[in-house]
Protein backbone atom coordinates (compact mmCIF):
# COMPACT_ATOMS: atom_id res chain seq x y z
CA UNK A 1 107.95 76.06 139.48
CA UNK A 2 111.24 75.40 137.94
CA UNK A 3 111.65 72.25 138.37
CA UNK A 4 110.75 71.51 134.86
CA UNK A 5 112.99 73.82 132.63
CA UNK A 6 115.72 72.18 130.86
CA UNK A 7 119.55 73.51 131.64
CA UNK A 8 118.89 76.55 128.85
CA UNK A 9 115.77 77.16 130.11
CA UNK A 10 116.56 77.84 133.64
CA UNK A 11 119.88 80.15 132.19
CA UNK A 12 116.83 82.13 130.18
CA UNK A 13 115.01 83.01 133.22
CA UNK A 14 117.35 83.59 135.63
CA UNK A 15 118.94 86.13 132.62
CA UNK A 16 115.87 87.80 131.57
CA UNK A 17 115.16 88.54 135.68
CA UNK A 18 118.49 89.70 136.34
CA UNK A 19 117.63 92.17 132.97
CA UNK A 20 114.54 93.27 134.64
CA UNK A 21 116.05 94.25 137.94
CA UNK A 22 118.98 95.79 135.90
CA UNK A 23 116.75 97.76 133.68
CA UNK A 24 114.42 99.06 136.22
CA UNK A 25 117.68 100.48 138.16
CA UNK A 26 118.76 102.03 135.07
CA UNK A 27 115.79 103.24 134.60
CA UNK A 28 115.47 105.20 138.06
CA UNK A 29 119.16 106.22 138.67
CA UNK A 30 121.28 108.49 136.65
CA UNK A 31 122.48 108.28 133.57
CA UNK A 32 125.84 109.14 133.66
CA UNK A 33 128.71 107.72 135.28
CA UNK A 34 130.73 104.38 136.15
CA UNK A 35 127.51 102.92 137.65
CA UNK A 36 125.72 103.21 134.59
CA UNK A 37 127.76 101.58 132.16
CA UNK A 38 128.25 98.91 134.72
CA UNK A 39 124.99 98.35 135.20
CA UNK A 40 124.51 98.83 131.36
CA UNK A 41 127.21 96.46 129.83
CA UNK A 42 125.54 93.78 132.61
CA UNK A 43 122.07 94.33 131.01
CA UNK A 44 123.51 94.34 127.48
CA UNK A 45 125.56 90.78 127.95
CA UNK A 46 122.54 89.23 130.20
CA UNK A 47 119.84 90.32 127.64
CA UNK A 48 122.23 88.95 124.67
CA UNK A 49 122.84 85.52 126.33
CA UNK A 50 119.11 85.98 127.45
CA UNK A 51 117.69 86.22 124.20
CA UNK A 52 120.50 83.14 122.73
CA UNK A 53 119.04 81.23 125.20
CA UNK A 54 115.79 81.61 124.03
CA UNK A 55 116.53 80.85 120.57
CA UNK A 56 117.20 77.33 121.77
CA UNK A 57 114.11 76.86 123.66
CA UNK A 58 111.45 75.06 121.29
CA UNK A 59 109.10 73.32 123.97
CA UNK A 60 106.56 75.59 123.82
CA UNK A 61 105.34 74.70 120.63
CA UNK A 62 108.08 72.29 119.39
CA UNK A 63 109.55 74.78 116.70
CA UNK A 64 110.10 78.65 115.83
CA UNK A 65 107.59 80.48 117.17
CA UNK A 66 106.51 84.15 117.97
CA UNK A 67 108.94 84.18 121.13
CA UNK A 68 112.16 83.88 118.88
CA UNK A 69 111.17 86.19 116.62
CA UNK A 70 110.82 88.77 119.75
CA UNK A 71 114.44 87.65 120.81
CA UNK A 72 115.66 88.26 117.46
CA UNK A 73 114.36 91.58 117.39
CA UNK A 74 114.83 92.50 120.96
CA UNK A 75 118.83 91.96 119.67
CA UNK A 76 118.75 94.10 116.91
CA UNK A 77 117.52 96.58 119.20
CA UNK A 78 120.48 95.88 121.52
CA UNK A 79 122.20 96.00 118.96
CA UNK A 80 121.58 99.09 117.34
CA UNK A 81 121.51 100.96 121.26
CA UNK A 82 125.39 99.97 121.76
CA UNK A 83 126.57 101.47 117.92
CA UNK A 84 126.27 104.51 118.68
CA UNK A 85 127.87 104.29 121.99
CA UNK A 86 131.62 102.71 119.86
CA UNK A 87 131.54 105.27 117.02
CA UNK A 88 134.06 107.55 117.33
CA UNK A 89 133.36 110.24 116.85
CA UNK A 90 129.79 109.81 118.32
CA UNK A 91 127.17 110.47 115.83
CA UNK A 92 125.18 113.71 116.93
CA UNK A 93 122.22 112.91 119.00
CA UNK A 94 124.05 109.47 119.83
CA UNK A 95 122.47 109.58 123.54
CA UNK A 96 118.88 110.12 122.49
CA UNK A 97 119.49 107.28 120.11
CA UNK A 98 120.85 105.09 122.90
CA UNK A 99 117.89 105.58 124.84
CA UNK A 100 115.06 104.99 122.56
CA UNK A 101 116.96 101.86 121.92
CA UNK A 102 117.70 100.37 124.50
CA UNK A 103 114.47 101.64 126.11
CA UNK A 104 112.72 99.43 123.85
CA UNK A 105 114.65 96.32 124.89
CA UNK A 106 113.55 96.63 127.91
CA UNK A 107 109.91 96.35 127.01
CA UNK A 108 110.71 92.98 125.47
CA UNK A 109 111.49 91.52 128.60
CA UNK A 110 108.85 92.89 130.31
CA UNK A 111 106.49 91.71 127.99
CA UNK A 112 107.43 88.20 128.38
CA UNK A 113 107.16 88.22 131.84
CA UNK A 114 104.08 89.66 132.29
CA UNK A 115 102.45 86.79 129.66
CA UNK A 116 104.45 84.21 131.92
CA UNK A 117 102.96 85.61 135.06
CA UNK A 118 99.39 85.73 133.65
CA UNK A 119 99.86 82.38 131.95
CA UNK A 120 101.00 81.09 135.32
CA UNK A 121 98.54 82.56 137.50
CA UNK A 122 95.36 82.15 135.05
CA UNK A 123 93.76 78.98 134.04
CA UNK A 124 95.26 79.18 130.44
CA UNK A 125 94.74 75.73 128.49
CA UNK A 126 96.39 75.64 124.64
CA UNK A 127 98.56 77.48 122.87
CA UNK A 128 95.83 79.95 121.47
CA UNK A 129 95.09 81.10 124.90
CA UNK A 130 98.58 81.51 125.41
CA UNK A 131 99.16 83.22 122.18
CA UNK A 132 96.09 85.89 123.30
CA UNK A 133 97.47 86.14 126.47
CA UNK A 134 100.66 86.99 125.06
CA UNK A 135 98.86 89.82 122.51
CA UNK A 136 97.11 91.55 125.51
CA UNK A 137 100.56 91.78 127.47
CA UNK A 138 101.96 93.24 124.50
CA UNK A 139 99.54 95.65 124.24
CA UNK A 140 99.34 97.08 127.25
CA UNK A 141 103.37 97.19 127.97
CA UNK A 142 103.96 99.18 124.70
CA UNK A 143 100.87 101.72 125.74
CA UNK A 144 102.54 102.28 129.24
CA UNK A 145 106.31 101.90 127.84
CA UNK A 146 105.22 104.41 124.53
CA UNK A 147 104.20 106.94 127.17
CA UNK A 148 106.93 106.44 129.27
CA UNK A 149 110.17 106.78 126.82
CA UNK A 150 108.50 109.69 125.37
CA UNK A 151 107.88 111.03 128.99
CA UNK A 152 111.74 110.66 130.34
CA UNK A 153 113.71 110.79 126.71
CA UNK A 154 116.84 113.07 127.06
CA UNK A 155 116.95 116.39 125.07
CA UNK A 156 118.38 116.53 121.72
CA UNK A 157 121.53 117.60 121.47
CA UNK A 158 122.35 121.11 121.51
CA UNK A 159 118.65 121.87 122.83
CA UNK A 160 118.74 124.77 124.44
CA UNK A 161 118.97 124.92 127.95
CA UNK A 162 116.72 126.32 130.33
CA UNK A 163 118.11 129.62 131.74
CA UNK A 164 117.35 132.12 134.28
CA UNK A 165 118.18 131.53 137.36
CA UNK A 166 122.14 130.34 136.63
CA UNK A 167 124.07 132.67 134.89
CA UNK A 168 127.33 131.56 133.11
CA UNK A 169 129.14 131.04 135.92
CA UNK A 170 126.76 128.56 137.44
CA UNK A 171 125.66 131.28 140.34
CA UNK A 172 122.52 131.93 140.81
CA UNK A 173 121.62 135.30 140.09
């Protein structure tokens, strides 16, 4: 099955994998903490040198194509999830900024490996199937991922916080 990627190609995949294992922890564990910057600054360098890669992968059609347009956006997206994160002082809000970010370049990723999956597994012939393949993937990931990052985003800041049972002194009443 891999046999036939080139050098690049083969650093692409095993990249954009890694990101989808990385993400998906991220995703269920914590978000504070060592870990998660670990974890996060290993997705944020993998997807980077992920999405490079990808720019210099042309076999597919034999020149710029939909897929490096994703990559570049799928960067700027990085891109923009990580400012907030170096400002100092942190811009209010900076976490719920983060998240929608980087949230979204995860879907990326995703994406493109659910079209290589179905592209794999289906009898696709020609780039136009490929191409519609690619479209329904799409589709269906940002659905599911809309409702998800809306589902799990973190309050804004300064939202108040639920009270009741804790009093000020953190015991319960």
């Amino acid at each position: 099955m891999i046999s036939h990627l080139s050098a690049v190609g083969i650093v692409h995949a095993v990249l954009a994998i890694l990101c989808l294992v990385a993400g998906l922890i991220q995703f269920l564990r914590p978000k504070r903490g060592a870990g998660h910057r670990a974890r996060g600054y290993f997705y944020v360098y993998a997807m980077l040198a992920s999405d490079g890669a990808s720019l210099l992968l042309y076999r597919f059609t034999g020149h710029f194509n939909v897929f490096h347009v994703a990559a570049i956006v799928n960067f700027t997206l990085i891109m923009l999830a990580i400012v907030p994160l170096l400002r100092t002082p942190k811009p209010s809000n900076w976490r719920r900024t983060h998240y929608y970010f980087i949230a979204w370049s995860y879907v990326s990723p995703v994406s493109a490996g659910l079209t290589n999956l179905a592209t794999r597994l289906m009898p696709v012939r020609g780039w136009e199937q490929v191409a519609l393949t690619a479209l329904a993937a799409s589709l269906v990931t940002v659905v599911i991922a809309s409702m998800l990052i809306r589902k799990y985003q973190p309050p804004e800041d300064g939202a108040a916080l639920p009270t009741g049972l804790v009093e000020q002194n953190g015991v319960p009443s």
